[in-house]
N, C-alpha and C. Protein backbone atom coordinates (compact mmCIF):
# COMPACT_ATOMS: atom_id res chain seq x y z
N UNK A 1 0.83 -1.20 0.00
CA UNK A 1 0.00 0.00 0.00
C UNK A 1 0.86 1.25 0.00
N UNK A 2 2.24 1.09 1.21
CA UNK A 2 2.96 2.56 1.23
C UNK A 2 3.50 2.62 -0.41
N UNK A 3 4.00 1.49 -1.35
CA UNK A 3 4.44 1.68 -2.40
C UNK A 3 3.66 2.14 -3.66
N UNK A 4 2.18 1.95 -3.28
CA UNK A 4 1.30 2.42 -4.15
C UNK A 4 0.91 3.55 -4.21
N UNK A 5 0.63 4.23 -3.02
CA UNK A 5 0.58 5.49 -2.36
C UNK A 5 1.77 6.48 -3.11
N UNK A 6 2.45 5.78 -2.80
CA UNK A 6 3.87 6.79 -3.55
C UNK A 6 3.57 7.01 -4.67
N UNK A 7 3.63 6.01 -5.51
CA UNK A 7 3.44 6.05 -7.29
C UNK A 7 2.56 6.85 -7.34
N UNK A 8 1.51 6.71 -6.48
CA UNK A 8 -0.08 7.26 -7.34
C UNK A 8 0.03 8.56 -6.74
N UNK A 9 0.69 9.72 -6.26
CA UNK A 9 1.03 10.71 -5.19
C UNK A 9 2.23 11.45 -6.24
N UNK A 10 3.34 10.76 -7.29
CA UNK A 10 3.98 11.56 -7.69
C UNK A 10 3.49 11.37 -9.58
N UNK A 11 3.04 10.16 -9.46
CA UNK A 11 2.52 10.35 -10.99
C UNK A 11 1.46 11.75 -11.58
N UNK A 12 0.30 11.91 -9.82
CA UNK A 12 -0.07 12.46 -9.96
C UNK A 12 -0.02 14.18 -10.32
N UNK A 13 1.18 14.33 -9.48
CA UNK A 13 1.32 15.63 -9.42
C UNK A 13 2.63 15.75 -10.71
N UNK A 14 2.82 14.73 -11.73
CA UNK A 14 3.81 14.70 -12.50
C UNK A 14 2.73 15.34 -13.54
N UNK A 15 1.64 14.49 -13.60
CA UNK A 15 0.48 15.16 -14.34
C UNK A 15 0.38 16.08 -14.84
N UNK A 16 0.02 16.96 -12.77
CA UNK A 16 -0.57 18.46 -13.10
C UNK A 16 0.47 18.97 -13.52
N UNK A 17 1.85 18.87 -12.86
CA UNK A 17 2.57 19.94 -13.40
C UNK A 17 3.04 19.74 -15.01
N UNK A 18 2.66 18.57 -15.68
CA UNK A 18 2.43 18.37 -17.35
C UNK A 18 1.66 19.20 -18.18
N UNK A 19 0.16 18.97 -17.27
CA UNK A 19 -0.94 19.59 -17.59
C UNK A 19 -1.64 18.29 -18.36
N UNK A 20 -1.27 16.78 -17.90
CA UNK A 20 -1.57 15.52 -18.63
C UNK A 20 -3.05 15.42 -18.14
N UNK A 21 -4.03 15.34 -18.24
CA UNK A 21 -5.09 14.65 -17.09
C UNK A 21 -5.76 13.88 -17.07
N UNK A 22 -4.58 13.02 -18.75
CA UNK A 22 -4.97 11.47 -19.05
C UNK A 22 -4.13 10.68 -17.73
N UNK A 23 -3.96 11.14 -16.65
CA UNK A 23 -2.69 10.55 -15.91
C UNK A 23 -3.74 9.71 -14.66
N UNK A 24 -5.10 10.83 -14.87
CA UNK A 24 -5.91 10.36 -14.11
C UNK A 24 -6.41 8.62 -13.45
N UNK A 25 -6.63 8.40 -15.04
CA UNK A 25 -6.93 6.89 -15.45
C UNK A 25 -5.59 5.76 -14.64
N UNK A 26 -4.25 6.34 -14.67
CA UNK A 26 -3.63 5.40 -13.92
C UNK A 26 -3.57 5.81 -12.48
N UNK A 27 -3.79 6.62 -11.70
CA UNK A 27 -3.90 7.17 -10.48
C UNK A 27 -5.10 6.54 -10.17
N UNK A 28 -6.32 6.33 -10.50
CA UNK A 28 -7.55 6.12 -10.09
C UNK A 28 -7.56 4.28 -10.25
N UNK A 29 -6.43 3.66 -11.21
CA UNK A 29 -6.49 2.21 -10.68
C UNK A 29 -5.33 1.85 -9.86
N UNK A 30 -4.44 3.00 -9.93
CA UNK A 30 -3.80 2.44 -8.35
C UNK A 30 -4.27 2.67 -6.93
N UNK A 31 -5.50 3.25 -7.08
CA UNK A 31 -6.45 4.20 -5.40
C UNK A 31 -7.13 2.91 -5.58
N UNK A 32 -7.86 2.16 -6.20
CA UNK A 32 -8.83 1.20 -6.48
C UNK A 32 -7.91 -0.18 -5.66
N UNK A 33 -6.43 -0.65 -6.18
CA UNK A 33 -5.43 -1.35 -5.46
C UNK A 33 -5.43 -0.98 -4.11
N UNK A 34 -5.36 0.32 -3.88
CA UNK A 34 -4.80 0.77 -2.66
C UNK A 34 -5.84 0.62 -1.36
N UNK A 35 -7.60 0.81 -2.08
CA UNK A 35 -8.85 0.60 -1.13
C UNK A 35 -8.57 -1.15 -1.18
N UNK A 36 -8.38 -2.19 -1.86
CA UNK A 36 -8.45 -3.00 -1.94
C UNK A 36 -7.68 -3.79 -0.37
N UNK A 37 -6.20 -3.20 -0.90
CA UNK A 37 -5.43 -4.09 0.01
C UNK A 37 -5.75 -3.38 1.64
N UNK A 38 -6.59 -2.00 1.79
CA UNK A 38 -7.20 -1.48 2.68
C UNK A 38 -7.60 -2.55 3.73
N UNK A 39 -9.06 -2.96 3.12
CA UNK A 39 -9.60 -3.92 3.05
C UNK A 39 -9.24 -5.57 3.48
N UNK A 40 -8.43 -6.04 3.38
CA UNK A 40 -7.37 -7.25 3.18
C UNK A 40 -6.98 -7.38 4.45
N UNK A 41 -5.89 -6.16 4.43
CA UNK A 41 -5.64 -5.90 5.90
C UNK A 41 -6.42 -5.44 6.93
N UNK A 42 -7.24 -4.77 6.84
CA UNK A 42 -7.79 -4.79 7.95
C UNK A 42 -9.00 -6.27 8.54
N UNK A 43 -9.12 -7.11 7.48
CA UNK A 43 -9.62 -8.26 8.05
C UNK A 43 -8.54 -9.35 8.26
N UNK A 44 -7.20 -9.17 8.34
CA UNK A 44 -6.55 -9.78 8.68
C UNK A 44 -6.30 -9.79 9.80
N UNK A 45 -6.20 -8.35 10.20
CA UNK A 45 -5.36 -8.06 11.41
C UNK A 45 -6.81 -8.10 12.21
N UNK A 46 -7.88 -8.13 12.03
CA UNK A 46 -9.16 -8.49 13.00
C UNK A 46 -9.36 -9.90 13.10
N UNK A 47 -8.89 -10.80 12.45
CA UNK A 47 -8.61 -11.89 12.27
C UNK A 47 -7.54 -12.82 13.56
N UNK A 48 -6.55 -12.02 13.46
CA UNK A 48 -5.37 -12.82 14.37
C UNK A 48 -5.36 -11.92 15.90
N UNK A 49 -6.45 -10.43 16.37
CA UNK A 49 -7.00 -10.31 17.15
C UNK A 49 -7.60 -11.32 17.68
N UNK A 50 -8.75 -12.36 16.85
CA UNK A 50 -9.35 -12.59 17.64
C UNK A 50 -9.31 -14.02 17.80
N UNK A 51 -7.96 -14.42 16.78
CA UNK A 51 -7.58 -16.10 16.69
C UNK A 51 -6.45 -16.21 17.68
N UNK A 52 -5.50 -15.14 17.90
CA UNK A 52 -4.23 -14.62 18.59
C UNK A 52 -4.15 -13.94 19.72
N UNK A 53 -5.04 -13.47 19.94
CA UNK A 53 -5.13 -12.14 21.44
C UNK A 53 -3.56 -12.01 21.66
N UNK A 54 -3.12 -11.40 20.91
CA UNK A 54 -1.67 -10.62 21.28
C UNK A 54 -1.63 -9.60 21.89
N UNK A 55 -0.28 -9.34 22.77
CA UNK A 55 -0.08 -8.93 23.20
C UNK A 55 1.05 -7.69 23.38
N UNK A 56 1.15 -6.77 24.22
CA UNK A 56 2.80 -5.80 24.26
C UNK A 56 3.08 -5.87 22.53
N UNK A 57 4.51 -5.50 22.30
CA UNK A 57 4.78 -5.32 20.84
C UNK A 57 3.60 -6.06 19.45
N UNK A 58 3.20 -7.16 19.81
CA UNK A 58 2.61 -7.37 18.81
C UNK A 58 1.29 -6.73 19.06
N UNK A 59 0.21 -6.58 19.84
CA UNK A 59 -1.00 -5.57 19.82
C UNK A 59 -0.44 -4.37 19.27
N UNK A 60 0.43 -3.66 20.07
CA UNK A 60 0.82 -2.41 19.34
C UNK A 60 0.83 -2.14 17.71
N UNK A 61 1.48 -3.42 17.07
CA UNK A 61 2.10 -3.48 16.32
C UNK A 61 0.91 -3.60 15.59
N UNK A 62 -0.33 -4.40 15.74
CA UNK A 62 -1.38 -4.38 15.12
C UNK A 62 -2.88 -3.61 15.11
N UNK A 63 -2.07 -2.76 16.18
CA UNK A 63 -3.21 -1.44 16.41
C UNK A 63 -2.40 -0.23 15.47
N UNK A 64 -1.56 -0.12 15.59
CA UNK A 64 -0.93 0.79 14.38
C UNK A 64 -1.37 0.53 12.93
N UNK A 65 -1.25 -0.73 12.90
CA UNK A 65 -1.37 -1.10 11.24
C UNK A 65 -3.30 -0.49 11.04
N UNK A 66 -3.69 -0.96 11.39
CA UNK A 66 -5.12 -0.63 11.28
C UNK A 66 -5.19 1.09 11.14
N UNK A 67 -4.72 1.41 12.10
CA UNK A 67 -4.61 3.25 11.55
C UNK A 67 -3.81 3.10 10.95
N UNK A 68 -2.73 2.95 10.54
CA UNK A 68 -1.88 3.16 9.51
C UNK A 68 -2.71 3.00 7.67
N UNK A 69 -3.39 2.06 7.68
CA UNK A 69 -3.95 1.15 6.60
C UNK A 69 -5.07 2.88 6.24
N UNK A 70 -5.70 3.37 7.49
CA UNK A 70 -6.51 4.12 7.08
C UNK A 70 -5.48 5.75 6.59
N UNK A 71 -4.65 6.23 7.31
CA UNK A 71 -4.49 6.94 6.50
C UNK A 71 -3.59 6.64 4.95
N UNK A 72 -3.35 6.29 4.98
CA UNK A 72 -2.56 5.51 3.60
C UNK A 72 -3.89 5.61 2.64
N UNK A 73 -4.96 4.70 2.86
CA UNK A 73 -6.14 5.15 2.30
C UNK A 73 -6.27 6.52 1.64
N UNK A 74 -6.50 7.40 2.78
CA UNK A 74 -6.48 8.93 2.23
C UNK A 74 -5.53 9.52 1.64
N UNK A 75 -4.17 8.64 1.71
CA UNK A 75 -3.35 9.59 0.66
C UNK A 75 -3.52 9.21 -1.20
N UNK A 76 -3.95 7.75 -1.03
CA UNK A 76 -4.44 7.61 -1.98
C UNK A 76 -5.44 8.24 -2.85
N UNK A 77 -6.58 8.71 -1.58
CA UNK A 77 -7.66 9.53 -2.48
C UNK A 77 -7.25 10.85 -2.71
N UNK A 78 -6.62 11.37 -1.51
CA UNK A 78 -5.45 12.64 -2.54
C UNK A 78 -4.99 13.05 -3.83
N UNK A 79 -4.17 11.57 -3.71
CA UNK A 79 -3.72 11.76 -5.50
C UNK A 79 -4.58 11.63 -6.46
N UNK A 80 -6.09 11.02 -5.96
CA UNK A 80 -6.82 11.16 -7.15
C UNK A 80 -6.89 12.17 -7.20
N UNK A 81 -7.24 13.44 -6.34
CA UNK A 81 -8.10 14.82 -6.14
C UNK A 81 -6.72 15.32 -6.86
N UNK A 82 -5.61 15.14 -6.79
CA UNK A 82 -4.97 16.05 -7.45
C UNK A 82 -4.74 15.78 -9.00
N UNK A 83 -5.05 14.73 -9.37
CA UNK A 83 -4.98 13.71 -10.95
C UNK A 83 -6.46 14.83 -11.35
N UNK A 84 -7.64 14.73 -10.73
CA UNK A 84 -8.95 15.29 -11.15
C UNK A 84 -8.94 16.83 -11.51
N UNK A 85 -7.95 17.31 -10.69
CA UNK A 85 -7.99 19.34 -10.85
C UNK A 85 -6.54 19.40 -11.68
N UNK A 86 -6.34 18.25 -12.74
CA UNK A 86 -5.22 19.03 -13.66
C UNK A 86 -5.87 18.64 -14.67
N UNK A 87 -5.36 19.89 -15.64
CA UNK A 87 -6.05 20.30 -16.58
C UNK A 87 -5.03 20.84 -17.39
N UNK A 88 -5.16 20.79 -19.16
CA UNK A 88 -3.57 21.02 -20.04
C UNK A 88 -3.53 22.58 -20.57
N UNK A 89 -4.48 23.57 -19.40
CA UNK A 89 -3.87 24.69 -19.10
C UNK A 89 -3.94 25.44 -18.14
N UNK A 90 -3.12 25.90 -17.76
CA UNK A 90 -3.52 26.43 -16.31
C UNK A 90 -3.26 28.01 -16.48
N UNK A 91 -2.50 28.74 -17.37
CA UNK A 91 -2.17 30.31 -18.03
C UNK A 91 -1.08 30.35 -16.99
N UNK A 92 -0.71 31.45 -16.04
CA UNK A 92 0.17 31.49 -15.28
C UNK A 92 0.18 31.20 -14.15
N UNK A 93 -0.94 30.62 -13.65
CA UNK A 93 -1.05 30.42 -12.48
C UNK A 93 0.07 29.23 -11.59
N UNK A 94 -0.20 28.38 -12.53
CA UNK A 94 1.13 27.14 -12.12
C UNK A 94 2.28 27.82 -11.97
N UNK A 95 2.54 28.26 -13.42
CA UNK A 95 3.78 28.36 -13.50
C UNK A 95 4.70 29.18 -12.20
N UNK A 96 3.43 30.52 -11.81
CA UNK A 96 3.89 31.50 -10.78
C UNK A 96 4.23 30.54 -9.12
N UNK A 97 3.67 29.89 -9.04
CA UNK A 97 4.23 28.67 -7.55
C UNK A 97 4.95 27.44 -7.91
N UNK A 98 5.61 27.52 -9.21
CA UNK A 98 6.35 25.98 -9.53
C UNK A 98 6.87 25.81 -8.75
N UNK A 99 7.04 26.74 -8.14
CA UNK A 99 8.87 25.80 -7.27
C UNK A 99 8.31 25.68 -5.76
N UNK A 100 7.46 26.70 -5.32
CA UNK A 100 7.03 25.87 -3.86
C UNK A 100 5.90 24.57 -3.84
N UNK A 101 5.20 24.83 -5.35
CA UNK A 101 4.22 23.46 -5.06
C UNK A 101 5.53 22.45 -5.52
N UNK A 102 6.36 21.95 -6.00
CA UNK A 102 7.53 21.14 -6.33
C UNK A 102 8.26 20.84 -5.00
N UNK A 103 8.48 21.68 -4.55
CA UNK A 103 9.34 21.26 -2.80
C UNK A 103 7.82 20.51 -2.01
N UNK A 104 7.00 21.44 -2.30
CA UNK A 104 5.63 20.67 -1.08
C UNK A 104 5.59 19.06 -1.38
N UNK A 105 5.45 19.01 -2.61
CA UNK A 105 5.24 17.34 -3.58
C UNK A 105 6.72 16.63 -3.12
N UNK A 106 7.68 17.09 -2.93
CA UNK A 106 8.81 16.28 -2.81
C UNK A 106 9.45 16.40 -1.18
N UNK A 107 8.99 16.96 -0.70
CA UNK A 107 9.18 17.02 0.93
C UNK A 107 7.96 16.13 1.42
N UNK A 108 6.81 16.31 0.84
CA UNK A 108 5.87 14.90 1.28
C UNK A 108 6.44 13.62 0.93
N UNK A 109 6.51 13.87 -0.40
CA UNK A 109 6.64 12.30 -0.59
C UNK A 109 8.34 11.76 0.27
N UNK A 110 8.60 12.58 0.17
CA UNK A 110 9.90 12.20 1.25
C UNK A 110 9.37 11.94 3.02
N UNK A 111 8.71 12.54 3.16
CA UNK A 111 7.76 12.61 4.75
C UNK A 111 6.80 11.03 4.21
N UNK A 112 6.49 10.57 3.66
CA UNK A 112 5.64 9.67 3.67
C UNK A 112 6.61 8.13 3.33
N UNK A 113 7.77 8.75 2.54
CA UNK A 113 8.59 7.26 2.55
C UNK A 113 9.33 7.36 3.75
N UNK A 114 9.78 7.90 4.39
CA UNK A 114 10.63 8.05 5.67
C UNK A 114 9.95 7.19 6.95
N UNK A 115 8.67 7.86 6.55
CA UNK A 115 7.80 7.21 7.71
C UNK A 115 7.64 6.29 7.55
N UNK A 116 6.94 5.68 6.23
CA UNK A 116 6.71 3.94 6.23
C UNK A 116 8.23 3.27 6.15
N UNK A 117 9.46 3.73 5.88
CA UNK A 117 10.46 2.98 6.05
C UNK A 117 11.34 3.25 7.90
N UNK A 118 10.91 3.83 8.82
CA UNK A 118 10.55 4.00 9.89
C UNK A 118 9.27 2.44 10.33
N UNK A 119 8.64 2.47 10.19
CA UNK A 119 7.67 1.70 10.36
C UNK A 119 7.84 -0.04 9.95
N UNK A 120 8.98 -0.26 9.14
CA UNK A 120 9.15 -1.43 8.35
C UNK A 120 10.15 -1.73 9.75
N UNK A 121 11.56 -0.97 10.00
CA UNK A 121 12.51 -0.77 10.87
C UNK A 121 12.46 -0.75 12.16
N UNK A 122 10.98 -0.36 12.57
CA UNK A 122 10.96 -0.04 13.68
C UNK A 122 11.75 0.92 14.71
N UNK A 123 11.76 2.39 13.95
CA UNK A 123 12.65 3.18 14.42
C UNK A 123 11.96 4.71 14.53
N UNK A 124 11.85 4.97 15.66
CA UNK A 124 11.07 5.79 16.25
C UNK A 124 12.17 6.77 16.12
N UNK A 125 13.29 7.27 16.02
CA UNK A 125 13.75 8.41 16.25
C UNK A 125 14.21 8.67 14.88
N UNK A 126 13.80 7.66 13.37
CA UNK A 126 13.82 8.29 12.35
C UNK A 126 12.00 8.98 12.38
N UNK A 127 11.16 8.65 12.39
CA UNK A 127 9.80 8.52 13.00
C UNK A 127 9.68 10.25 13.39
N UNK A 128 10.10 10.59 14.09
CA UNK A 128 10.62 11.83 15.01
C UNK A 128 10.85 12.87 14.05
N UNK A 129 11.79 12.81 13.18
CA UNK A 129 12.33 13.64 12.71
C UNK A 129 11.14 13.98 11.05
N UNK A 130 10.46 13.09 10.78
CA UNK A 130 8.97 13.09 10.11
C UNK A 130 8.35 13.92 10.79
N UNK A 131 8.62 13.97 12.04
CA UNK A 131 7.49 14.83 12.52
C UNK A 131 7.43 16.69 12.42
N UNK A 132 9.36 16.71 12.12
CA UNK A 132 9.72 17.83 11.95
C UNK A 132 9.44 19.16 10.78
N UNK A 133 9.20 17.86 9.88
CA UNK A 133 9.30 18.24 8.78
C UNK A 133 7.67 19.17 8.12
N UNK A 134 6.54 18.70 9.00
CA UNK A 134 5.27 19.35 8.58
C UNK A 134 5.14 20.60 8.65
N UNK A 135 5.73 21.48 9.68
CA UNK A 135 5.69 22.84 9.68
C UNK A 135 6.50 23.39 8.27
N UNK A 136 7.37 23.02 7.53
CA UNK A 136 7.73 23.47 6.57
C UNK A 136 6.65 23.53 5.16
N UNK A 137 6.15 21.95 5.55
CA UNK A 137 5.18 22.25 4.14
C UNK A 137 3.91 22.79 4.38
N UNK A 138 3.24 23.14 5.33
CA UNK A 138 2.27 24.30 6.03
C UNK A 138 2.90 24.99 5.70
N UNK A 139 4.45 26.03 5.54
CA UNK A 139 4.32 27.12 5.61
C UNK A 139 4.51 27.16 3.96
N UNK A 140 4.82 26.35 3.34
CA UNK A 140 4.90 26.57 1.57
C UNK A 140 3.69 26.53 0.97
N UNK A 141 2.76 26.23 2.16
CA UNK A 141 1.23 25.42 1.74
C UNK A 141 0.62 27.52 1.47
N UNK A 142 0.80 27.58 3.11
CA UNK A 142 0.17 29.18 2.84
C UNK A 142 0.59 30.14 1.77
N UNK A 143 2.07 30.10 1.63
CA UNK A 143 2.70 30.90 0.76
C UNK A 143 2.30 30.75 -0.57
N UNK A 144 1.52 29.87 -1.17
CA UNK A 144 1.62 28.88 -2.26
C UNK A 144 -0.22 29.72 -2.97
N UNK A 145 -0.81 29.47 -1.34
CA UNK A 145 -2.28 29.99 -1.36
C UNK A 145 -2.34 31.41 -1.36
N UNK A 146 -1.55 32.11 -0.74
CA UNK A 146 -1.20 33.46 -0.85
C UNK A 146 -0.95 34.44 -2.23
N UNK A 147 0.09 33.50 -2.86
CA UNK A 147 0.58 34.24 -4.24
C UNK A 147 -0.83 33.72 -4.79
N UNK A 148 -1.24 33.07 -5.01
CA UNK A 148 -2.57 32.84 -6.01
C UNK A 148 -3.34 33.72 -5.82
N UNK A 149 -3.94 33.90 -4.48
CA UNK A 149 -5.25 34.71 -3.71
C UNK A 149 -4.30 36.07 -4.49
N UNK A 150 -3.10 36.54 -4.53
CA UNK A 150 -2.99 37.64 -4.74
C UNK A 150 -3.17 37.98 -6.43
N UNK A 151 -2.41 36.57 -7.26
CA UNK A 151 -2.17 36.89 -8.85
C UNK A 151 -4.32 36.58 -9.04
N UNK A 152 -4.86 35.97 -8.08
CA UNK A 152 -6.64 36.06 -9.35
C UNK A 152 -6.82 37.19 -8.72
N UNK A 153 -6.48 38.02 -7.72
CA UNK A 153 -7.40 39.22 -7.71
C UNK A 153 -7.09 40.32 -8.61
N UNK A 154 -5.90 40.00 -9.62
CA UNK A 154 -5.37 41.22 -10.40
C UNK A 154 -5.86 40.29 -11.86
N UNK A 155 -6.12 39.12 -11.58
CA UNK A 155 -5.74 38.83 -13.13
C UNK A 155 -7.28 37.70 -13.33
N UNK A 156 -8.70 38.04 -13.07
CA UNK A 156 -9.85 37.47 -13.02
C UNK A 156 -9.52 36.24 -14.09
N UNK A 157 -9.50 36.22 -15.21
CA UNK A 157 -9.79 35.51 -16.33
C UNK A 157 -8.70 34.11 -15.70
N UNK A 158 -7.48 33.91 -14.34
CA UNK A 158 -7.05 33.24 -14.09
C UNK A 158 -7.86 32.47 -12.76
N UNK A 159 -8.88 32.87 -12.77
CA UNK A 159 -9.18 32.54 -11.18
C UNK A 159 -9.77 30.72 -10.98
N UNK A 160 -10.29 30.60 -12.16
CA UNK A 160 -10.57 28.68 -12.40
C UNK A 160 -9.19 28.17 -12.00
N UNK A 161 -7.79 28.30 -12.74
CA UNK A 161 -6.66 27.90 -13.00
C UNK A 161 -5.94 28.20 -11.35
N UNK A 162 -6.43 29.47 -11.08
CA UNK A 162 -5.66 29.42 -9.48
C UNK A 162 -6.21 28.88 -8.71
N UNK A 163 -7.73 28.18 -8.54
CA UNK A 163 -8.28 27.47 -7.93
C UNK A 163 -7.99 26.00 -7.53
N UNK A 164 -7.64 25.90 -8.86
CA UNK A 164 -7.41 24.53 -8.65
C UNK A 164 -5.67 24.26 -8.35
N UNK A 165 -5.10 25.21 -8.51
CA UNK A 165 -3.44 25.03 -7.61
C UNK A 165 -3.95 25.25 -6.11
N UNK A 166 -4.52 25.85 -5.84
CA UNK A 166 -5.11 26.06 -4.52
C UNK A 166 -5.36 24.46 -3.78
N UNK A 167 -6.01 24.10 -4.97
CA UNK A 167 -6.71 22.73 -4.12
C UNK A 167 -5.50 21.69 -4.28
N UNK A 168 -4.82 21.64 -4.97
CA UNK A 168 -3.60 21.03 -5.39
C UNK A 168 -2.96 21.42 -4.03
N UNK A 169 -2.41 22.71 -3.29
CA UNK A 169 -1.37 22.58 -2.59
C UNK A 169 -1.86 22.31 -0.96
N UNK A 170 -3.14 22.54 -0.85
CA UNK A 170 -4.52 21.90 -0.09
C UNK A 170 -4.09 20.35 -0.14
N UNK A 171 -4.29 19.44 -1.06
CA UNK A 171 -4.22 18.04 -1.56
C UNK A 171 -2.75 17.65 -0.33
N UNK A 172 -1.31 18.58 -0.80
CA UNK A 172 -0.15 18.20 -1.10
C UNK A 172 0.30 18.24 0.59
N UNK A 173 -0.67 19.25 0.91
CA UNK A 173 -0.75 19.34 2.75
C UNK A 173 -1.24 18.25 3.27
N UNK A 174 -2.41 17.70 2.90
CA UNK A 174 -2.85 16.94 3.66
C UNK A 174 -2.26 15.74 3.67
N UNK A 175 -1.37 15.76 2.25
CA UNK A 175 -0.57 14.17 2.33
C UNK A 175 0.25 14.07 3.25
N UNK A 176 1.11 15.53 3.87
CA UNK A 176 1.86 15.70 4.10
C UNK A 176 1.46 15.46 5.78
N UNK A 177 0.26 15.73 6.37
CA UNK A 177 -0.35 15.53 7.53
C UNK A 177 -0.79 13.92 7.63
N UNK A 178 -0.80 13.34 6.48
CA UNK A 178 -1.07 11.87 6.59
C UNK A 178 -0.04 11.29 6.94
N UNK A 179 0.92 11.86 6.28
CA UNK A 179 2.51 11.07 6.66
C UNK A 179 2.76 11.06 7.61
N UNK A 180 2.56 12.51 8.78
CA UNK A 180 3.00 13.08 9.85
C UNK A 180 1.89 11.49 10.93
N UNK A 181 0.94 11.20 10.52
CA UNK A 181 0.09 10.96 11.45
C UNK A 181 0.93 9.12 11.28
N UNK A 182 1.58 8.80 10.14
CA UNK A 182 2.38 7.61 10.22
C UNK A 182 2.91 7.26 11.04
N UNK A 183 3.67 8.75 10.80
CA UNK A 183 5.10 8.63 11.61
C UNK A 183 4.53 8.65 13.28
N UNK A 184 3.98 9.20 13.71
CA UNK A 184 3.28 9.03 14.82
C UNK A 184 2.96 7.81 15.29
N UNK A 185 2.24 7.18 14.58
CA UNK A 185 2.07 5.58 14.84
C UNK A 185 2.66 5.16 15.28
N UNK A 186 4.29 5.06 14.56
CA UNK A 186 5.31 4.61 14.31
C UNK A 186 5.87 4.76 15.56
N UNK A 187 5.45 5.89 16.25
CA UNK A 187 6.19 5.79 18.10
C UNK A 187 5.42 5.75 18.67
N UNK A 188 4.06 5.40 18.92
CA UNK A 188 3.79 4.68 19.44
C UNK A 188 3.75 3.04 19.48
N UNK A 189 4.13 2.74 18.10
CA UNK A 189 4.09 1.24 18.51
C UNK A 189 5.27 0.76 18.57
N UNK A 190 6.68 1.66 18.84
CA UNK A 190 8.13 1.50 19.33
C UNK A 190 7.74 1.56 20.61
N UNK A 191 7.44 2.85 20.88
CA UNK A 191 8.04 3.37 22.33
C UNK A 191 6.61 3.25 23.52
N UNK A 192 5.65 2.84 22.67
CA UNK A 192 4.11 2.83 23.61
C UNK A 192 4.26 4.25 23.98
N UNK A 193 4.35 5.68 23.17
CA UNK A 193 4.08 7.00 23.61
C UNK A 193 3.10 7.62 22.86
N UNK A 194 2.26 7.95 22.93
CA UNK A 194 1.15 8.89 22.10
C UNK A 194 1.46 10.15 22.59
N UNK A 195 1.97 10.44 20.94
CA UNK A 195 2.93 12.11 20.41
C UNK A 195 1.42 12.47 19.75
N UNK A 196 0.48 12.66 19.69
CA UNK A 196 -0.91 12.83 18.52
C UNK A 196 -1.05 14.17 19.21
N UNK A 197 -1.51 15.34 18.35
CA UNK A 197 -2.35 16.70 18.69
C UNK A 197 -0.79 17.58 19.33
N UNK A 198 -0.16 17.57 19.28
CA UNK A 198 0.63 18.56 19.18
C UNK A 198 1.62 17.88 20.62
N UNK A 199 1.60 16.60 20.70
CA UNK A 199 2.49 16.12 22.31
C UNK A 199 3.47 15.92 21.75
N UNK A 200 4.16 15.95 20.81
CA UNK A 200 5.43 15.57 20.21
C UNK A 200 5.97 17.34 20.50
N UNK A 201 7.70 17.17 20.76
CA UNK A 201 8.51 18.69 20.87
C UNK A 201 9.96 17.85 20.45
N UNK A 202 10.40 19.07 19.22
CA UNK A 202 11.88 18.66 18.95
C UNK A 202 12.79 18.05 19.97
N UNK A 203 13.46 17.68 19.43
CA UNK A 203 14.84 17.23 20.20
C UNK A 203 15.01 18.75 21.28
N UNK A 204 15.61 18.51 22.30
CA UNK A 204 16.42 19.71 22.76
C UNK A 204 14.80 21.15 23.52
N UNK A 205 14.22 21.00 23.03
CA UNK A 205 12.35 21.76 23.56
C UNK A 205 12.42 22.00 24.96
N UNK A 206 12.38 20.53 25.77
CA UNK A 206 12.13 20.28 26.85
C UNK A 206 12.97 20.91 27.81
N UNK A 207 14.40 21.01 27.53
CA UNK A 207 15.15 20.98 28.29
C UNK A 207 15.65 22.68 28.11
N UNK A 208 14.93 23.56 26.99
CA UNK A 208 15.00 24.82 26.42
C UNK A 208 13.77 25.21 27.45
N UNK A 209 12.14 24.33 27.45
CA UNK A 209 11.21 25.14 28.41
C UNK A 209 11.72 25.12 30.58
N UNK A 210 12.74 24.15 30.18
CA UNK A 210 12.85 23.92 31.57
C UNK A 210 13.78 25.26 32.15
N UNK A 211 15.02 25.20 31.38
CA UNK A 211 15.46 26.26 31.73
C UNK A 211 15.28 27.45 31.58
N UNK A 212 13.72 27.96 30.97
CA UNK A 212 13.73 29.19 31.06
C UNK A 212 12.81 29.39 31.91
């Protein structure tokens, strides 16, 4: 699923920034794979719950997967939403955020393989450093929504075309919050700690609020 997720996450946005939105058609049968093996797993792992009653590392290990399975899900339907709002013109609107929607698309998909290869490893303090990484693409996310909101209010006849980069860097966030919510998993089912809603603090935080 994390390998499908990927494909269907950069094909997609290989698309928009093409302007292909025949790209759709293969994005929408790898989301179709991706609900599938959804599915699979989660009656598996309800399966050896209730044939297995495991315990310590392995419950953990199979209470993660079950959330894990679901957001993976949603990054999948992501890339459809971003396969669906490209279109083979956009006037200037793309072109004016290439380079921060390009870092957002490649700092996720880097945040989303990190985490599931974190998760294969079992390594919570690569896990950690996933977690670091979301405030950056929030802030390329706003900047991204900003220059648009500013180029359709001067330039109307672009405002379809900035809409849909809008929803594109909307899309590229939330993958990027799906990953984050991986990587999360990912220490809790190392370390048994629930970091969720803002309990996670960099390296070095703690010991910065103590002494002041």
């Amino acid at each position: 699923m994390g390998a499908r997720c990927e494909q269907a996450v950069g094909l997609a946005f290989e698309g928009f920034c093409r302007g292909a939105p025949e790209v759709a058609v293969d994005v929408e049968a790898l989301d179709v794979e991706i609900d599938r093996e959804e599915l699979e797993t989660d009656a598996l792992i309800l399966r050896i719950l209730a044939l297995r009653q495991p315990v310590a590392d392995d419950l953990r290990l199979l209470a993660t997967a079950l959330r894990l399975v679901t957001d993976l899900e949603r990054i999948g339907d992501e890339a459809v939403n971003i396969s669906e709002r490209t279109a083979p013109d956009n006037g200037d609107a793309r072109q004016l955020v290439s380079a921060p929607l390009a870092s957002m698309a490649s700092t996720a998909l880097d945040m989303l393989h990190r985490a599931l290869d974190a998760f294969v490893r079992w390594d919570a303090t690569d896990a950690s450093q996933v977690l670091a990484c979301d405030d950056a693409v929030d802030a390329l996310c706003a900047t991204t929504i900003a220059a648009m909101t500013a180029h359709m209010s001067e330039h109307p006849g672009d405002v379809p075309a900035g809409l849909r980069v809008i929803r594109v860097a909307k899309d590229l966030e939330r993958i990027a919050d799906h990953a984050t919510n991986v990587a999360e998993e990912v220490i809790f089912m190392v370390r048994a700690d629930d970091v969720r809603h803002g309990r996670w603090q960099p390296a070095g935080a703690t010991l910065v609020a103590r002494a002041s």
